[in-house]
PDB file of N, CA and C in Angstrom:
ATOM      1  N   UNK A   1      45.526 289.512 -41.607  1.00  0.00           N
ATOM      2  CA  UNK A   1      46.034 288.266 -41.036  1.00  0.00           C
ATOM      3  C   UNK A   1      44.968 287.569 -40.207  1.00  0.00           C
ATOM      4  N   UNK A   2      44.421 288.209 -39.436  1.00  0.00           N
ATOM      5  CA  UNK A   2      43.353 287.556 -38.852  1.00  0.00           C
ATOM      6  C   UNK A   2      41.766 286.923 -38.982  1.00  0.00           C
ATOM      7  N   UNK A   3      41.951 287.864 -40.751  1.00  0.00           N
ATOM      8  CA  UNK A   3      40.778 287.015 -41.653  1.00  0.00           C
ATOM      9  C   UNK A   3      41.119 285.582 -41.764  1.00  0.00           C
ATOM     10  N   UNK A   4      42.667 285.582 -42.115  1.00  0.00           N
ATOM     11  CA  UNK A   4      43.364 283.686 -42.659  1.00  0.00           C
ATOM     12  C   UNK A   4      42.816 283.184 -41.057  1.00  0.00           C
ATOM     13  N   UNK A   5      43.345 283.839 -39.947  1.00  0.00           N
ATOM     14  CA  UNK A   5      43.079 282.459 -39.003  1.00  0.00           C
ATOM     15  C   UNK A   5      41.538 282.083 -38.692  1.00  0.00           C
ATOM     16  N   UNK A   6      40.736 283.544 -38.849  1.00  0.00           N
ATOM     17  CA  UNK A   6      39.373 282.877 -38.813  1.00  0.00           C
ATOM     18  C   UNK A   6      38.592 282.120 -40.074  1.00  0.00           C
ATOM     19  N   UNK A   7      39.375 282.551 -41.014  1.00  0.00           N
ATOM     20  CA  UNK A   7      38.611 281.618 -42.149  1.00  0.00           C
ATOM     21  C   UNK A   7      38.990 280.074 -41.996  1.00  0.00           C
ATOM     22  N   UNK A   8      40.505 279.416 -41.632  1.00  0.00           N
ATOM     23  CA  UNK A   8      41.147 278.334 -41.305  1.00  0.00           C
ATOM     24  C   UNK A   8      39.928 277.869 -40.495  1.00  0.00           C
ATOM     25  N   UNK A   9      40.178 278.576 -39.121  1.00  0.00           N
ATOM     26  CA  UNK A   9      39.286 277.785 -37.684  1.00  0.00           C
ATOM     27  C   UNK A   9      37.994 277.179 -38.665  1.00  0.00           C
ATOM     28  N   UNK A  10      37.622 278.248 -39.200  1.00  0.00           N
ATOM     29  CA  UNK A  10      36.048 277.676 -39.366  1.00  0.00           C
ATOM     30  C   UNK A  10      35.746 276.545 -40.549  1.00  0.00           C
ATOM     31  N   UNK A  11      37.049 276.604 -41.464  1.00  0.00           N
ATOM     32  CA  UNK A  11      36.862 275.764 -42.233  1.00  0.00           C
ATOM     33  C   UNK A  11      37.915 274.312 -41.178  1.00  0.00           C
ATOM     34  N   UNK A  12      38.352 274.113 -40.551  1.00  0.00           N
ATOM     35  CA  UNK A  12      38.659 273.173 -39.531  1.00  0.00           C
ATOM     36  C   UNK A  12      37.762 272.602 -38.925  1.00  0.00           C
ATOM     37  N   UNK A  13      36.799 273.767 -38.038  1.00  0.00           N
ATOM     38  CA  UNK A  13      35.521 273.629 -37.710  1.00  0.00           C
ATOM     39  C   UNK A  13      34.129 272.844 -38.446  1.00  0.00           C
ATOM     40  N   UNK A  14      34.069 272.754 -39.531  1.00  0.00           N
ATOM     41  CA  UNK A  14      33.291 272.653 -40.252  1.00  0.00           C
ATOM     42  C   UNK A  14      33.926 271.210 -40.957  1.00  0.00           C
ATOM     43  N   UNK A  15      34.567 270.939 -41.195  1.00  0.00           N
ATOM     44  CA  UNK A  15      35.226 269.477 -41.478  1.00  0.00           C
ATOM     45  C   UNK A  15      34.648 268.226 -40.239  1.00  0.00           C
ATOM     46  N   UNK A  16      34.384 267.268 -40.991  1.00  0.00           N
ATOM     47  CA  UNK A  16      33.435 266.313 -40.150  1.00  0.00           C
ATOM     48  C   UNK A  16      34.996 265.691 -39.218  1.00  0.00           C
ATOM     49  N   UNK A  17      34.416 264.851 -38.196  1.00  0.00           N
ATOM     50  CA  UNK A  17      35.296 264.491 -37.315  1.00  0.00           C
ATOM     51  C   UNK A  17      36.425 263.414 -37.883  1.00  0.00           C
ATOM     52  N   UNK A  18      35.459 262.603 -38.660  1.00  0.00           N
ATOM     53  CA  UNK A  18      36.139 261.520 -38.955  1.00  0.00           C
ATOM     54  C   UNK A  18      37.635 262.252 -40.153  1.00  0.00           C
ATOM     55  N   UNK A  19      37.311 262.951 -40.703  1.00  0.00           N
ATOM     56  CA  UNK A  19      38.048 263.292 -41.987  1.00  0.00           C
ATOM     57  C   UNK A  19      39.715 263.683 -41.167  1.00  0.00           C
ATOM     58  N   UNK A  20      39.561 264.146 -40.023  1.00  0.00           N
ATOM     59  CA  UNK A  20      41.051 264.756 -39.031  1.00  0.00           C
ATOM     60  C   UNK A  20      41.140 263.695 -37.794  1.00  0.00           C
ATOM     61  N   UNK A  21      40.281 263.006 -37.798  1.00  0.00           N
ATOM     62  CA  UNK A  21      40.375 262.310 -36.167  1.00  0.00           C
ATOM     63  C   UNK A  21      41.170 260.794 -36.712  1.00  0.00           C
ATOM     64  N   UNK A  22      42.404 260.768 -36.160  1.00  0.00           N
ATOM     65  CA  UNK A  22      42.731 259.700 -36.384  1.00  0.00           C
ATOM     66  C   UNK A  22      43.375 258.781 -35.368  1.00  0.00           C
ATOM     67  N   UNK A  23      43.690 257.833 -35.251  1.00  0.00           N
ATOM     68  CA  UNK A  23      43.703 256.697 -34.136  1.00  0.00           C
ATOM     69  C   UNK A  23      45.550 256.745 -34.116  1.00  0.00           C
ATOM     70  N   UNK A  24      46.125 256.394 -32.722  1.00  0.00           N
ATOM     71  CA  UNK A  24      47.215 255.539 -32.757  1.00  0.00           C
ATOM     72  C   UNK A  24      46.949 254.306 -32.808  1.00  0.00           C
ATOM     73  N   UNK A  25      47.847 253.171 -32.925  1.00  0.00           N
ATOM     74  CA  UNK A  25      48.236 251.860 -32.644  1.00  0.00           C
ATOM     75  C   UNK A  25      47.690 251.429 -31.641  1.00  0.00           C
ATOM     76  N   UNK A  26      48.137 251.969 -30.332  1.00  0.00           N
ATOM     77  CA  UNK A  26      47.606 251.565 -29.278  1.00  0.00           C
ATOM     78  C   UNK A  26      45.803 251.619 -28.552  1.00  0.00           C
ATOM     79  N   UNK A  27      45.798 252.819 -29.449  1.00  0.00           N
ATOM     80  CA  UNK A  27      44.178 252.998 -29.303  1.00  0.00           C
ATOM     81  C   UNK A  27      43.382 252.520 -30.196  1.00  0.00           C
ATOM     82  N   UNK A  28      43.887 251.921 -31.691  1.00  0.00           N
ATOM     83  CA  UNK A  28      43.253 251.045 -32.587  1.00  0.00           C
ATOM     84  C   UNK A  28      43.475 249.784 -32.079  1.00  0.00           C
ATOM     85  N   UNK A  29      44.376 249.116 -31.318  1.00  0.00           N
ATOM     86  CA  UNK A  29      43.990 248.130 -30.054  1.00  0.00           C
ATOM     87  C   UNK A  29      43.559 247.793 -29.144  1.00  0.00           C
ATOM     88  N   UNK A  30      43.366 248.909 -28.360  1.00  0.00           N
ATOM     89  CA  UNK A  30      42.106 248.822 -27.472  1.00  0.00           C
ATOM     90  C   UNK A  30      40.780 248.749 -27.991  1.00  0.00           C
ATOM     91  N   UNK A  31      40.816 249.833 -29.184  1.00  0.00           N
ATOM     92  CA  UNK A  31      38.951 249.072 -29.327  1.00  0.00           C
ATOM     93  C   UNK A  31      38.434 247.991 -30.091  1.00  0.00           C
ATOM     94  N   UNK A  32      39.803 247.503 -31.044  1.00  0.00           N
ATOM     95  CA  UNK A  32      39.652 245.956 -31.863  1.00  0.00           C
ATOM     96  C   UNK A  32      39.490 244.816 -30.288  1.00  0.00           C
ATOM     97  N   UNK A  33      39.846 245.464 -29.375  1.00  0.00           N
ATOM     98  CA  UNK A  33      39.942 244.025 -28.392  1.00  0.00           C
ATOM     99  C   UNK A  33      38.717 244.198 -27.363  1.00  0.00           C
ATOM    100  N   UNK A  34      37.786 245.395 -27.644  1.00  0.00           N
ATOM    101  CA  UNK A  34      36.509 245.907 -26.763  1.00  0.00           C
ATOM    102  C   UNK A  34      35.460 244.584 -27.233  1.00  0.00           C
ATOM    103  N   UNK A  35      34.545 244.317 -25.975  1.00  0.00           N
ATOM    104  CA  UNK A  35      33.765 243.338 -26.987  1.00  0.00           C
ATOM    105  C   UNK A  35      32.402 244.223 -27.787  1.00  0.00           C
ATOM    106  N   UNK A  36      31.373 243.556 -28.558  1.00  0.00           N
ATOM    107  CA  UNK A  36      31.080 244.051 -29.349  1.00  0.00           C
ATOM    108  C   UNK A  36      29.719 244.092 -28.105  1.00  0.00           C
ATOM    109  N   UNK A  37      28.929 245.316 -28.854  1.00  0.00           N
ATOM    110  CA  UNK A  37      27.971 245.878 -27.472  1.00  0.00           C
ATOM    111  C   UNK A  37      28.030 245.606 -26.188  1.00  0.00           C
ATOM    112  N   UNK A  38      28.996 246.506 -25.405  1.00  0.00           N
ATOM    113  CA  UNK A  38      29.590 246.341 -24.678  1.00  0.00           C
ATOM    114  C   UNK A  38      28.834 247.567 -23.380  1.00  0.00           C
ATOM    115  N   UNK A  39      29.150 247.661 -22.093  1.00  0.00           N
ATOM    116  CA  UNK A  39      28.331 248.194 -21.253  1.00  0.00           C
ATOM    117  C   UNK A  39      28.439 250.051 -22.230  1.00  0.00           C
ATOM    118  N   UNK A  40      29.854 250.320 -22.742  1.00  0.00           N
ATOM    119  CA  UNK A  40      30.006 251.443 -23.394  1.00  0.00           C
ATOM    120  C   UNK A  40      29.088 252.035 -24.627  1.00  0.00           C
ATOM    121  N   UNK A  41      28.235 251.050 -25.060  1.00  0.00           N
ATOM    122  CA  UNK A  41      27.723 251.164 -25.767  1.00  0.00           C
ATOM    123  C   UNK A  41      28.338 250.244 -27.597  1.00  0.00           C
ATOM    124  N   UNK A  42      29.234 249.926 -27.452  1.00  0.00           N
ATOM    125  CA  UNK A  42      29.998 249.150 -28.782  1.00  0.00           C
ATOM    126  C   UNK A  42      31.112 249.855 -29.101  1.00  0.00           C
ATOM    127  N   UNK A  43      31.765 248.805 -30.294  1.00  0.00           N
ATOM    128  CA  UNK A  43      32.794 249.511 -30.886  1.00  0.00           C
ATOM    129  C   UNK A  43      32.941 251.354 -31.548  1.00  0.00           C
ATOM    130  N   UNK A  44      31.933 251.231 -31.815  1.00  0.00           N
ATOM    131  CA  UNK A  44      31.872 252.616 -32.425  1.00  0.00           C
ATOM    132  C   UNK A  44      32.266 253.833 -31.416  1.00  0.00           C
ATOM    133  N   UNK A  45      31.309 253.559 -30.073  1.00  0.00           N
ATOM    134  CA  UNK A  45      31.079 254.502 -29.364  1.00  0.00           C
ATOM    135  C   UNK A  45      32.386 254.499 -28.547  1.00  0.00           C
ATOM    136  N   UNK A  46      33.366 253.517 -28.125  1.00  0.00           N
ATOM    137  CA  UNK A  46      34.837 253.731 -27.719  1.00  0.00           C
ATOM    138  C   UNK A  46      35.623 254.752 -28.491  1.00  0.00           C
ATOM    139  N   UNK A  47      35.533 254.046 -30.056  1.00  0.00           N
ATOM    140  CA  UNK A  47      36.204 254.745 -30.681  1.00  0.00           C
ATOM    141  C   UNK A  47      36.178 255.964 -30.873  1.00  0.00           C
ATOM    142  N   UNK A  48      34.860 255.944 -30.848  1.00  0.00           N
ATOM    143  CA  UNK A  48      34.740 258.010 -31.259  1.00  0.00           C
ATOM    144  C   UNK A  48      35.216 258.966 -30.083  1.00  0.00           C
ATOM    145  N   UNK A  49      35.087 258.209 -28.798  1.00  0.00           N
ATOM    146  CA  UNK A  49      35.889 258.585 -27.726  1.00  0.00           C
ATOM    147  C   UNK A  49      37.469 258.919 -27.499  1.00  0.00           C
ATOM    148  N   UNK A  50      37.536 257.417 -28.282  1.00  0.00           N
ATOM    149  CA  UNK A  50      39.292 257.506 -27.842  1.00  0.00           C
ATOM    150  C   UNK A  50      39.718 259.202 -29.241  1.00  0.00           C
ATOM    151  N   UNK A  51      39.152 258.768 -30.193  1.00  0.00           N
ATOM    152  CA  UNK A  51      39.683 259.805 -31.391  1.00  0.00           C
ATOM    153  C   UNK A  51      39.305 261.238 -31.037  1.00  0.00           C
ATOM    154  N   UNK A  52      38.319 261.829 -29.980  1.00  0.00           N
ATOM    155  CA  UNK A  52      38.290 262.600 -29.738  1.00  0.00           C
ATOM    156  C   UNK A  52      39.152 263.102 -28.197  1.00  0.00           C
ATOM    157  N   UNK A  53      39.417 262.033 -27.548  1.00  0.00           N
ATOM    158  CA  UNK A  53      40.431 262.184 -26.839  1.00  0.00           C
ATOM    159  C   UNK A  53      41.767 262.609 -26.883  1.00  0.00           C
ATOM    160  N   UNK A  54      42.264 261.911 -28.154  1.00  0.00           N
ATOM    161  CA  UNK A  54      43.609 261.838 -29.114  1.00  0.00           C
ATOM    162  C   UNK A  54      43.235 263.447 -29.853  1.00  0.00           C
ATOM    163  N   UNK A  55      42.350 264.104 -30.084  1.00  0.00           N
ATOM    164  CA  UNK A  55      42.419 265.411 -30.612  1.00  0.00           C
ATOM    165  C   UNK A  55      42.576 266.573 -29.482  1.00  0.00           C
ATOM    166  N   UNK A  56      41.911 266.444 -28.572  1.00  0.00           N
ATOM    167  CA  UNK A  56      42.360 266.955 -27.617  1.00  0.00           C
ATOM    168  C   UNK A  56      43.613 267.145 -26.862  1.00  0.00           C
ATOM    169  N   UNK A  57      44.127 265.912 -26.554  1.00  0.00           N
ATOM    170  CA  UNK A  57      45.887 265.823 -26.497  1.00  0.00           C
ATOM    171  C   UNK A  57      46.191 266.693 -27.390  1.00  0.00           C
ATOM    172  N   UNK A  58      45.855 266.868 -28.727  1.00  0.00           N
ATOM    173  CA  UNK A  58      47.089 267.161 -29.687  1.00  0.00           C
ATOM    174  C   UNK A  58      47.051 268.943 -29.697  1.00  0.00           C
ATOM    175  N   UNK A  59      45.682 269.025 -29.600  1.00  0.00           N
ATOM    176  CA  UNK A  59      45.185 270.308 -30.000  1.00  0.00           C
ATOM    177  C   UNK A  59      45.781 271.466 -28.816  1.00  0.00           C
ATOM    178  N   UNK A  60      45.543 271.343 -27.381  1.00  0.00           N
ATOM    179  CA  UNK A  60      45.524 272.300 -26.340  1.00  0.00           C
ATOM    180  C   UNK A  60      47.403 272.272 -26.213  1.00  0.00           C
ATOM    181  N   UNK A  61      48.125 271.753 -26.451  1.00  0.00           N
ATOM    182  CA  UNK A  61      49.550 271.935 -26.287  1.00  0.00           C
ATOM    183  C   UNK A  61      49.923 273.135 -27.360  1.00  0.00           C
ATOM    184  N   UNK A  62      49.777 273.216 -28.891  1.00  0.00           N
ATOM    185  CA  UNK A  62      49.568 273.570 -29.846  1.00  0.00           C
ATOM    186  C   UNK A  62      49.237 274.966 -29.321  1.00  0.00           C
ATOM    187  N   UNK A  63      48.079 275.087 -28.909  1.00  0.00           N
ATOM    188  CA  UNK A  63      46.998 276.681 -28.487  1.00  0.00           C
ATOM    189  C   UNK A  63      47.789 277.199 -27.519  1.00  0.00           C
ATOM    190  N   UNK A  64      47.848 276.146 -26.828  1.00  0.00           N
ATOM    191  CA  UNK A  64      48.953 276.846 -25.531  1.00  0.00           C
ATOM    192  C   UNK A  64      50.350 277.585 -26.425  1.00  0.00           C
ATOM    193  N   UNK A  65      50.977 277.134 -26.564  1.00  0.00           N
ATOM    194  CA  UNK A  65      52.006 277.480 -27.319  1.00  0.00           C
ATOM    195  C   UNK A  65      52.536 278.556 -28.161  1.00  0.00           C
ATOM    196  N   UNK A  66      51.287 278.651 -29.119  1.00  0.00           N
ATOM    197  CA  UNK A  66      50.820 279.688 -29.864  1.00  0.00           C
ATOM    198  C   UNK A  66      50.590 280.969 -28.770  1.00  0.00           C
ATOM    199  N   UNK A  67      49.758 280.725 -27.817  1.00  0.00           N
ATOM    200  CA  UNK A  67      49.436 282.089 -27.064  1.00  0.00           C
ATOM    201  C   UNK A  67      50.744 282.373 -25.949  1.00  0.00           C
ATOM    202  N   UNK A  68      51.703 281.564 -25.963  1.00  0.00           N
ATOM    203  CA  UNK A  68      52.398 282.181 -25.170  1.00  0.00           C
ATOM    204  C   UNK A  68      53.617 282.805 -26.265  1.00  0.00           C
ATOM    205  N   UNK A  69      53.860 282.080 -27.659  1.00  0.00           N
ATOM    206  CA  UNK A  69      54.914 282.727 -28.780  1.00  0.00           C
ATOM    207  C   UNK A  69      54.440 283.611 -29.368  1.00  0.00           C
ATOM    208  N   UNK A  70      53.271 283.576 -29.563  1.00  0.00           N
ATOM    209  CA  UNK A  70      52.506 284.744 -30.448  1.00  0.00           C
ATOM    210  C   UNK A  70      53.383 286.062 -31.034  1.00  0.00           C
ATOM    211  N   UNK A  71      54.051 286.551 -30.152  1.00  0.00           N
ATOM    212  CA  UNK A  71      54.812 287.940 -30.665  1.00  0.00           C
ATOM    213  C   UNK A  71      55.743 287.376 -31.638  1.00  0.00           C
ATOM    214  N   UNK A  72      56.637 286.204 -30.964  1.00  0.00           N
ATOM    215  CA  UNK A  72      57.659 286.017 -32.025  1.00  0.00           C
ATOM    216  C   UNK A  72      57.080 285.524 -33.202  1.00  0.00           C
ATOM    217  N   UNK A  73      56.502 284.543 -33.176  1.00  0.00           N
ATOM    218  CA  UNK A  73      55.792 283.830 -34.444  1.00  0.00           C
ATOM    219  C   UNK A  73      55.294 284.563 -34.813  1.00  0.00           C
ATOM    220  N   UNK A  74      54.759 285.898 -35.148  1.00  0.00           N
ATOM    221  CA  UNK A  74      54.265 286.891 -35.907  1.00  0.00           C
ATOM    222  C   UNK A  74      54.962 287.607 -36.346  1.00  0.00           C
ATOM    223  N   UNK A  75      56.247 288.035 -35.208  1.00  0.00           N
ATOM    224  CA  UNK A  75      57.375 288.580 -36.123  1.00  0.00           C
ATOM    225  C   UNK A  75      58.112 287.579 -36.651  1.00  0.00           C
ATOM    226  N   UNK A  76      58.626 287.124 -36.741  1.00  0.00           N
ATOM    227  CA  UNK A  76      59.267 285.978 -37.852  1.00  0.00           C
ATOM    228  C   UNK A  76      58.199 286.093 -39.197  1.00  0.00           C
ATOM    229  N   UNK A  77      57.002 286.035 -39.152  1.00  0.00           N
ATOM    230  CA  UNK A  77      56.360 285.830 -40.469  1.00  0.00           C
ATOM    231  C   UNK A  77      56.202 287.256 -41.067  1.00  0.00           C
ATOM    232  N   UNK A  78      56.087 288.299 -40.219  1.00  0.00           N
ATOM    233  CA  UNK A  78      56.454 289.861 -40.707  1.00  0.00           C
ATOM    234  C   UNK A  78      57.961 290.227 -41.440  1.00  0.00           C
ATOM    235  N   UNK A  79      58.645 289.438 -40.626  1.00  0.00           N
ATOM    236  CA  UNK A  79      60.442 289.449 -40.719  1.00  0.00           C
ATOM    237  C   UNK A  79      60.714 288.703 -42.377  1.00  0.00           C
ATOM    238  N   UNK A  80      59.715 287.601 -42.499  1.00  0.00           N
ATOM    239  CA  UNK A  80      59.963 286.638 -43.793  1.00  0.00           C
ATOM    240  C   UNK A  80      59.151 287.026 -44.995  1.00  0.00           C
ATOM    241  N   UNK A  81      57.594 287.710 -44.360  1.00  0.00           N
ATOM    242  CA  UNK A  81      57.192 288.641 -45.569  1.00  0.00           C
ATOM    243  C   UNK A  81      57.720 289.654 -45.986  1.00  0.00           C
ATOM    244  N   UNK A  82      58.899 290.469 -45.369  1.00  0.00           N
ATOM    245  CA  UNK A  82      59.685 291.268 -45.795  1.00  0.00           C
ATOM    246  C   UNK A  82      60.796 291.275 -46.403  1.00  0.00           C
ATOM    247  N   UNK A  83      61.701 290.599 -46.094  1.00  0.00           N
ATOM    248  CA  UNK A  83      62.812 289.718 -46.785  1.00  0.00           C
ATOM    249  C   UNK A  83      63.408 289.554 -48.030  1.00  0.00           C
ATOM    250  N   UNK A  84      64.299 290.198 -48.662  1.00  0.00           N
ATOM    251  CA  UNK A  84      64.467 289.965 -50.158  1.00  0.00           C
ATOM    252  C   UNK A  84      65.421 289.176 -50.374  1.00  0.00           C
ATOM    253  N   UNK A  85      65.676 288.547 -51.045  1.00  0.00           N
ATOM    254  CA  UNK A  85      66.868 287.909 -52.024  1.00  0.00           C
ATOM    255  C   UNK A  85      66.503 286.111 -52.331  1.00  0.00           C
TER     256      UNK A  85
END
């Protein structure tokens, strides 16, 4: 089991930013309304901010979560690999 999660991470890991990093609404409005070379450096350089911001939100709730269910969520998938009918 712990080959799948390290093979996952690293192939997660290894995936470029843009391919998982994706924008809300509100943050694809803030940087359409940034001006263009701006003290931040430009549009680009907001954005890659805000999308790595927005991965962060999503990601550490997730990890958290996982490390505090861990027992059950492992038994449930022990409980469902066992399971007949």
């Amino acid at each position: 089991m712990k080959r799948w999660i390290l093979l996952f991470a690293l192939l997660v890991w290894l995936l470029p930013h843009d391919l998982h990093a994706q924008g809300c609404a509100m943050c694809k409005a803030t940087v359409e309304s940034q001006d263009q070379g701006g003290v931040f450096g430009g549009q680009q350089a907001i954005g890659a901010g805000l999308n790595k911001g927005i991965i962060m939100l999503m990601v550490v709730p997730y990890v958290l979560l996982f490390l505090f269910f861990r027992k059950r969520i492992l038994g449930f998938f022990k409980e469902f690999a066992g399971a007949k009918g």
